[in-house]
C-alpha atoms as a PDB file:
ATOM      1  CA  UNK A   1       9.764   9.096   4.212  1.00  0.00           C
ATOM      2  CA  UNK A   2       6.639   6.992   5.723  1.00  0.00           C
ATOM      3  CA  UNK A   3       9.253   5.832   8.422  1.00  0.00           C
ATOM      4  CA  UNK A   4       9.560   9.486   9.586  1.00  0.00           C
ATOM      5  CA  UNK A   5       5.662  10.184  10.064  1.00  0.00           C
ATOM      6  CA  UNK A   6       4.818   9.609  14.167  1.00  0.00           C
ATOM      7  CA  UNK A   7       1.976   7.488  12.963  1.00  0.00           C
ATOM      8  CA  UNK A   8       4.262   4.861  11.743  1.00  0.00           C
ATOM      9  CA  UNK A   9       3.417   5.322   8.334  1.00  0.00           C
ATOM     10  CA  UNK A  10      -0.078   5.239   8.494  1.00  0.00           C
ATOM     11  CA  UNK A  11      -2.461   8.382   7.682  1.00  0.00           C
ATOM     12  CA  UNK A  12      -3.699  11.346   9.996  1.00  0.00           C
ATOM     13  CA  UNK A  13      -6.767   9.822   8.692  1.00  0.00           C
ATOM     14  CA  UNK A  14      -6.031   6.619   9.650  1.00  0.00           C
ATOM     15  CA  UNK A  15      -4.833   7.311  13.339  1.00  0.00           C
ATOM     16  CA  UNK A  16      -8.108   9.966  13.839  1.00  0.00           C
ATOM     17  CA  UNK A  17     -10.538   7.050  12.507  1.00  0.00           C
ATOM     18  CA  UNK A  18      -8.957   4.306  14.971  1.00  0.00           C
ATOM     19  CA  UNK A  19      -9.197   7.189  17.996  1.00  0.00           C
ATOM     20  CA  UNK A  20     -13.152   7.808  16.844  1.00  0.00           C
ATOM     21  CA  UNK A  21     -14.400   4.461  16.116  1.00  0.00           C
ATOM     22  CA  UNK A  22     -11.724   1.660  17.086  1.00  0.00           C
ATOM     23  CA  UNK A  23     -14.301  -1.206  16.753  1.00  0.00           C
ATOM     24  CA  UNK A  24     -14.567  -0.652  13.123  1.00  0.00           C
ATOM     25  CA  UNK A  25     -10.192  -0.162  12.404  1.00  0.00           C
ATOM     26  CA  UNK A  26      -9.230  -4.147  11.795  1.00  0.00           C
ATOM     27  CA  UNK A  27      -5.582  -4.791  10.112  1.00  0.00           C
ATOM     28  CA  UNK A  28      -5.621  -7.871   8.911  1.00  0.00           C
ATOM     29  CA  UNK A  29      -3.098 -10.621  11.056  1.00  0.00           C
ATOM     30  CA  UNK A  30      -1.361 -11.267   7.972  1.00  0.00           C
ATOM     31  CA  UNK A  31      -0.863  -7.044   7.474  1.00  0.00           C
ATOM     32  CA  UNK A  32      -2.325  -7.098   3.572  1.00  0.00           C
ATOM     33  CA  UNK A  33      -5.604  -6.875   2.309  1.00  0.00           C
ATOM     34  CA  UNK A  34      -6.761  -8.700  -0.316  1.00  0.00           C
ATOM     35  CA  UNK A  35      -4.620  -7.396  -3.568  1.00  0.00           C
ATOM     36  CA  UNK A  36      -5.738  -5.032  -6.090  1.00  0.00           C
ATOM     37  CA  UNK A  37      -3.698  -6.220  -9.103  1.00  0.00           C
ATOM     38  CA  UNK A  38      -2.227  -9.598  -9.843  1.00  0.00           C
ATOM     39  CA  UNK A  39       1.693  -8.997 -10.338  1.00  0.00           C
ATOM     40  CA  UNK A  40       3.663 -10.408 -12.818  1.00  0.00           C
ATOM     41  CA  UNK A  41       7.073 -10.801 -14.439  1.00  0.00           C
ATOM     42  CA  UNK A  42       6.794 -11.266 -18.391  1.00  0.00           C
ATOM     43  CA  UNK A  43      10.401 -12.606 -19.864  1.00  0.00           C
ATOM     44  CA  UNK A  44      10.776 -13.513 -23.453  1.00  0.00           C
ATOM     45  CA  UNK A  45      13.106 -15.731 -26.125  1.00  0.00           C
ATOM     46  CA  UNK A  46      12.454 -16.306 -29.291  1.00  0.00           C
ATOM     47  CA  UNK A  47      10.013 -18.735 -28.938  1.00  0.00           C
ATOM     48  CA  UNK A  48       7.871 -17.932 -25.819  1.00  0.00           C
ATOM     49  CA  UNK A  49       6.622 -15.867 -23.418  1.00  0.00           C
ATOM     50  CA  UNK A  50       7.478 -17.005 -19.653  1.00  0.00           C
ATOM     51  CA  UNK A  51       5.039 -15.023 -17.060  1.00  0.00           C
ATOM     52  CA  UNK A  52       5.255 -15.518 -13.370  1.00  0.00           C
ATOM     53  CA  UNK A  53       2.112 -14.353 -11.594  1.00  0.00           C
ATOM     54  CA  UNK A  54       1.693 -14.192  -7.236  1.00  0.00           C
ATOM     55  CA  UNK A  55      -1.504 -15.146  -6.881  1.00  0.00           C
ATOM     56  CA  UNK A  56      -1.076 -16.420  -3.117  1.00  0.00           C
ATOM     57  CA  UNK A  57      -4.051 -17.481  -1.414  1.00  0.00           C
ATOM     58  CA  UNK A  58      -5.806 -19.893  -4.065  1.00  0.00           C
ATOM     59  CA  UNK A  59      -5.570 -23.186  -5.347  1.00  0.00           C
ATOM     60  CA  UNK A  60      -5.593 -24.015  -9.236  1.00  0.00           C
ATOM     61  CA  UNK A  61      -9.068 -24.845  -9.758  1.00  0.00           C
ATOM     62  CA  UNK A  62      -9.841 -20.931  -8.698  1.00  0.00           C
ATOM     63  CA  UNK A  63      -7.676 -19.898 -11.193  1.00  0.00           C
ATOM     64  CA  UNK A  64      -9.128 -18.980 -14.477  1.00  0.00           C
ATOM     65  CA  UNK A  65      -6.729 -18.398 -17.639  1.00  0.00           C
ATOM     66  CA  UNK A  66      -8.066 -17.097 -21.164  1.00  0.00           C
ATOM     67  CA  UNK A  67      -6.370 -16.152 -24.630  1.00  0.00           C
ATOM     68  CA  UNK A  68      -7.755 -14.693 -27.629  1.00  0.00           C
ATOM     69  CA  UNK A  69      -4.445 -14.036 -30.068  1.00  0.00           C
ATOM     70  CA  UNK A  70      -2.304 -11.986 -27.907  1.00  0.00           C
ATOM     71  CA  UNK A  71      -4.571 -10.955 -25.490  1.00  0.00           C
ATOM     72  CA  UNK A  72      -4.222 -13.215 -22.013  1.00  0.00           C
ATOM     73  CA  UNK A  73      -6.447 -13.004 -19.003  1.00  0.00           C
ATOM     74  CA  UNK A  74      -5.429 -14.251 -15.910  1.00  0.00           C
ATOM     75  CA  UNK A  75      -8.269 -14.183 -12.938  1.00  0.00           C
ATOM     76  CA  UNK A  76      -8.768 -16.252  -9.714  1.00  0.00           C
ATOM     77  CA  UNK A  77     -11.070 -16.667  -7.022  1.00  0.00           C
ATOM     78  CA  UNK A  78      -8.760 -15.528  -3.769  1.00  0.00           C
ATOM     79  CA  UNK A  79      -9.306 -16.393   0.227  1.00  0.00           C
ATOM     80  CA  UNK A  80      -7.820 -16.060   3.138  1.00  0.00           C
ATOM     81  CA  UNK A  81      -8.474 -17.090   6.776  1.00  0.00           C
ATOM     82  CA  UNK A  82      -6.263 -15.568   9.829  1.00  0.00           C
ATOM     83  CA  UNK A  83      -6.981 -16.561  13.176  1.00  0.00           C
ATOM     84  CA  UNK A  84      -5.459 -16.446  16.974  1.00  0.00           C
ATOM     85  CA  UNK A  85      -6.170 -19.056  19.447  1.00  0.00           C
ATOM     86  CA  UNK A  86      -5.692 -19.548  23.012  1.00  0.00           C
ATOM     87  CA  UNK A  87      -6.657 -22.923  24.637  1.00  0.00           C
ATOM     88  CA  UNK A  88      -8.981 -23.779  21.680  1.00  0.00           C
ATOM     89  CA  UNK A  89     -10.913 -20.630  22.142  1.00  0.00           C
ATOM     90  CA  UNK A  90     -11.030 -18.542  19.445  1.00  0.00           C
ATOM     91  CA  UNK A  91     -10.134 -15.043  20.131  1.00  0.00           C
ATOM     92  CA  UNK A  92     -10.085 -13.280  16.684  1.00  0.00           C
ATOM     93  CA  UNK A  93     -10.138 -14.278  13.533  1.00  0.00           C
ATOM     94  CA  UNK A  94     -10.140 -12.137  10.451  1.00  0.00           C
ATOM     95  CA  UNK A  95     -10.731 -13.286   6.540  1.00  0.00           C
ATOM     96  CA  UNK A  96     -11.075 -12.121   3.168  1.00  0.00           C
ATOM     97  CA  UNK A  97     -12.423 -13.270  -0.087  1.00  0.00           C
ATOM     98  CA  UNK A  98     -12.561 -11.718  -3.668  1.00  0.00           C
ATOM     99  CA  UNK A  99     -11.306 -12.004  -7.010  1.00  0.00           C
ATOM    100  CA  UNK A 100      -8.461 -10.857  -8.671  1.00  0.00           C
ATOM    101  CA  UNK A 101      -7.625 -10.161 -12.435  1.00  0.00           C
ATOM    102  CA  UNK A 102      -4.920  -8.830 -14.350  1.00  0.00           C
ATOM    103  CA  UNK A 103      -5.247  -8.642 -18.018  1.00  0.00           C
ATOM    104  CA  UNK A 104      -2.049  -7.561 -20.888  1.00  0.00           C
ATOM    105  CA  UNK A 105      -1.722  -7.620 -24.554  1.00  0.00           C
ATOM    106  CA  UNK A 106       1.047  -9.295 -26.130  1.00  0.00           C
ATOM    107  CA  UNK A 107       3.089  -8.475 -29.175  1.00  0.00           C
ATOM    108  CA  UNK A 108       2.301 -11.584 -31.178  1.00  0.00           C
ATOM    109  CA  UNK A 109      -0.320 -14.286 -31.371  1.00  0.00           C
ATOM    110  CA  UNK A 110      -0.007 -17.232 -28.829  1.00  0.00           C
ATOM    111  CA  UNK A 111      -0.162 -20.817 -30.046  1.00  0.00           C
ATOM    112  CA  UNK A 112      -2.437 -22.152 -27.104  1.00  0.00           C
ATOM    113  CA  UNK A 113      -2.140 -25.595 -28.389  1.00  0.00           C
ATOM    114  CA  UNK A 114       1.461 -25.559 -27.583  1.00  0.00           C
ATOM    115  CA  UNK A 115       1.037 -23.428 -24.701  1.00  0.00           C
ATOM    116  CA  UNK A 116       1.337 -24.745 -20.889  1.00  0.00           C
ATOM    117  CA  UNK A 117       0.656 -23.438 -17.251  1.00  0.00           C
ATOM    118  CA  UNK A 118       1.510 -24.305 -14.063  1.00  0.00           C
ATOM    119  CA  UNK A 119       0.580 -23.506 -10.601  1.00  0.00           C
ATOM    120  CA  UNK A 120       3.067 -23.904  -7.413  1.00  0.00           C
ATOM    121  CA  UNK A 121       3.615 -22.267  -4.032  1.00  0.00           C
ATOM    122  CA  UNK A 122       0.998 -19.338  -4.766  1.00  0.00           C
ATOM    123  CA  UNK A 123       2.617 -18.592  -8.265  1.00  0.00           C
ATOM    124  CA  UNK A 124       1.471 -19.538 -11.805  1.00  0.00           C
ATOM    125  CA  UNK A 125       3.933 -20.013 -14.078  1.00  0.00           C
ATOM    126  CA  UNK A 126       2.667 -19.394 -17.837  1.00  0.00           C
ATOM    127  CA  UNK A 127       4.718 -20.765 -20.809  1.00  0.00           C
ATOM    128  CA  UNK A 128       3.028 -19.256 -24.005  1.00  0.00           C
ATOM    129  CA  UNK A 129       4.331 -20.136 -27.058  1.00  0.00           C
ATOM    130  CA  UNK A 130       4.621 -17.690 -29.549  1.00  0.00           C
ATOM    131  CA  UNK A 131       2.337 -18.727 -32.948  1.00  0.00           C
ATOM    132  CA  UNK A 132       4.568 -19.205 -36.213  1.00  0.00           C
ATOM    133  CA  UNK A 133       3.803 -16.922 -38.440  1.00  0.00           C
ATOM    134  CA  UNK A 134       2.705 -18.294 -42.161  1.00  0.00           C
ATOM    135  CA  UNK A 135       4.877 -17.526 -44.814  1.00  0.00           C
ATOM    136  CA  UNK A 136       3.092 -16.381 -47.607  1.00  0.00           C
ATOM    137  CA  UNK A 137       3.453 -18.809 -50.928  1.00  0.00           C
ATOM    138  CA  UNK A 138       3.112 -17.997 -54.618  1.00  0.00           C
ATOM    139  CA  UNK A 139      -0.140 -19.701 -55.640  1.00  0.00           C
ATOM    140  CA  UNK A 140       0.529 -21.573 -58.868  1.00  0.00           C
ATOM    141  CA  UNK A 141      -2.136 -20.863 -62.009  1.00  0.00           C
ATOM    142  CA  UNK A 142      -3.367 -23.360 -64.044  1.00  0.00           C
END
């Protein structure tokens, strides 16, 4: 429906603040601003969790991973530098920096022992095996 609107999908707002003040409207080169939410895809088997986060823009020592049972926290320190030259002179260049987080509660405990993580073209790739549950014994009397 966005496609329709003779602002190209952006906002009345939008268009009347660029008209007003146009020094102050940047779009980023790249066209997104830094994201809101880390996105994932959570898959299971019997015996792990696989999650696939995008977390473009970072290398792995930015990234920060934490589990407490089933709870898993995934953060990371994210930048970004856009620029445009011409003849070595720099005509604009635009960047952001922040951190992102995304946090989710899993079903069962996760064995982090077991567990492994890797990072690869902007996505992390989380294997989190699932803890055994102990079987509870008869405790003999003497």
């Amino acid at each position: 429906m966005s496609n329709l609107s003779p602002f190209g999908g952006r906002s009345l707002f939008d268009e009347l603040f660029r008209d007003v003040n146009p020094g102050y409207y940047v779009k980023p080169l790249h066209g997104d601003a830094l994201p809101s939410q880390i996105k994932v895809d959570i898959k299971e088997n019997p015996s792990e969790f696989i999650i696939q986060a995008e977390i473009p823009g970072t290398g792995k020592d930015n990234i920060h991973i934490s589990i407490d049972g089933g709870l898993v926290s995934i953060s990371a320190v994210v930048s970004q530098m856009d620029s445009e030259r011409k003849d070595d002179k720099l005509l604009r260049s635009e960047r952001y920096y922040g951190e992102v987080s995304r946090s989710f509660q899993l079903p069962v405990d996760v064995d982090q022992s077991a567990s492994k993580a890797k990072y690869e073209n902007g996505v992390l790739v989380l294997n989190l095996v699932k803890k055994q549950k102990q079987s509870s014994q008869r405790m003999q009397i003497d």
